[in-house]
Protein backbone atom coordinates (compact mmCIF):
# COMPACT_ATOMS: atom_id res chain seq x y z
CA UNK A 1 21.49 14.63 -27.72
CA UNK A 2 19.58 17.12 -25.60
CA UNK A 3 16.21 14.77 -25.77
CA UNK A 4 18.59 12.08 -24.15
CA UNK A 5 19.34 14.19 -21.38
CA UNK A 6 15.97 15.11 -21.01
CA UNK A 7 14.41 11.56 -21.38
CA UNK A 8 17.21 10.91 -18.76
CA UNK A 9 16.13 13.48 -16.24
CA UNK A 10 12.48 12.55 -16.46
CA UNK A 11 13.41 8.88 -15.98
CA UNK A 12 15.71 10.10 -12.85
CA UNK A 13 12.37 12.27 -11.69
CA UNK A 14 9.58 9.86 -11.94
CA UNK A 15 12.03 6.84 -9.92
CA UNK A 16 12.48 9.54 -7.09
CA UNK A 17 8.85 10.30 -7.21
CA UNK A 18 8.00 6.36 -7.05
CA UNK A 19 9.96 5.91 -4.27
CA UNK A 20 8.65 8.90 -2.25
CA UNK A 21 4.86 7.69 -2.97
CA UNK A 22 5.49 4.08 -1.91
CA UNK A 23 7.40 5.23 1.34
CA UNK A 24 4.74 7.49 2.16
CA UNK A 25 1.64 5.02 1.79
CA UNK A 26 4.14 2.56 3.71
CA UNK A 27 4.20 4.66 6.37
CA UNK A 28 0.16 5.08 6.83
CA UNK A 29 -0.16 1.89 6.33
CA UNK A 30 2.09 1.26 9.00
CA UNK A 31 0.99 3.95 11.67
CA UNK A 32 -2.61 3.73 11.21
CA UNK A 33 -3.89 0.81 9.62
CA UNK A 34 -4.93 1.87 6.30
CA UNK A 35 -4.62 0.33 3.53
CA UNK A 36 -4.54 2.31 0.03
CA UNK A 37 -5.75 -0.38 -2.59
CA UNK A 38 -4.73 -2.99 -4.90
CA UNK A 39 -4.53 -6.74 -3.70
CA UNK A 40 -3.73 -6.89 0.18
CA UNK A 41 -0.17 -9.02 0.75
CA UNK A 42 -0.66 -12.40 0.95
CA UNK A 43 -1.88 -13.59 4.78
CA UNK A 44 -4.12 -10.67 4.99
CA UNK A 45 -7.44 -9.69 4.65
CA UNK A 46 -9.39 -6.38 4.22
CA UNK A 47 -11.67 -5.10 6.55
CA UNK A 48 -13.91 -2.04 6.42
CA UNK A 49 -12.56 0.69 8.65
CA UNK A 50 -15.45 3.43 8.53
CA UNK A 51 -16.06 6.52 6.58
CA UNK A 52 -13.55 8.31 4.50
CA UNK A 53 -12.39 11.22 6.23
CA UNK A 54 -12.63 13.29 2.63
CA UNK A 55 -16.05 14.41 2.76
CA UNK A 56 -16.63 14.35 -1.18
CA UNK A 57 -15.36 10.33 -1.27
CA UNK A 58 -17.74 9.67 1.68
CA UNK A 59 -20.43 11.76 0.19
CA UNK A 60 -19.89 8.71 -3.10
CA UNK A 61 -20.16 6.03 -0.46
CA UNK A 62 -16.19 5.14 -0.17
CA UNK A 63 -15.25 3.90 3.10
CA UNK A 64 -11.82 3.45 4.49
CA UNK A 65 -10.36 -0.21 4.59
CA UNK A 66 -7.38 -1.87 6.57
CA UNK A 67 -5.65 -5.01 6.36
CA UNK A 68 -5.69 -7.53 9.01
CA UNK A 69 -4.26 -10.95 9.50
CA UNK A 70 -5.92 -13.85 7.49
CA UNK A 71 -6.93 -16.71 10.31
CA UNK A 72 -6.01 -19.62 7.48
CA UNK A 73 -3.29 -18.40 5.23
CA UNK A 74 -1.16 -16.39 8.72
CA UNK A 75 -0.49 -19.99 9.65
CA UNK A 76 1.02 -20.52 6.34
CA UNK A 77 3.14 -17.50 6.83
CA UNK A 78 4.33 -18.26 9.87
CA UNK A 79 5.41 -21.77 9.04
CA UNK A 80 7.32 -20.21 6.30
CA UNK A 81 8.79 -17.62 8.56
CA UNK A 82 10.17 -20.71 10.96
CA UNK A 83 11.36 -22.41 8.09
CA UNK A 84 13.33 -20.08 6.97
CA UNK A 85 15.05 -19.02 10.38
């Protein structure tokens, strides 16, 4: 019984902490530009965006990336936009 309440509060914990990490990268990605990694949304490309700013990443050659609007597939993303409205 007490390994269900614990597998329950560790399920609780790691949604909260899920939430809290995607909100946060959301937000970086939203202020300035960056874009954290996996595959970018579809309609958008990524494009280098300099150094890292973590010395030791840029000292392994890791550079910063952002997303930015994909000439070809934004048209397809608009048209669904108007479609939908």
């Amino acid at each position: 019984m007490i390994m269900g309440v614990f597998g329950g509060l560790s399920k609780g914990e790691r949604n909260r902490i899920k939430i809290r990490v995607r909100a946060a990268m959301a937000a970086i990605t939203a202020t300035e530009g960056r874009f954290f990694g996996g595959r970018p949304p579809y309609g958008y490309l990524l494009q280098d965006a300099g150094p890292h700013p973590n010395p030791s990443k840029a000292a392994d050659g890791r550079r910063l990336r952002r997303l930015v609007a994909d000439p070809v597939a934004s048209r397809v993303v608009r048209w669904i936009f108007s479609e939908f409205l």
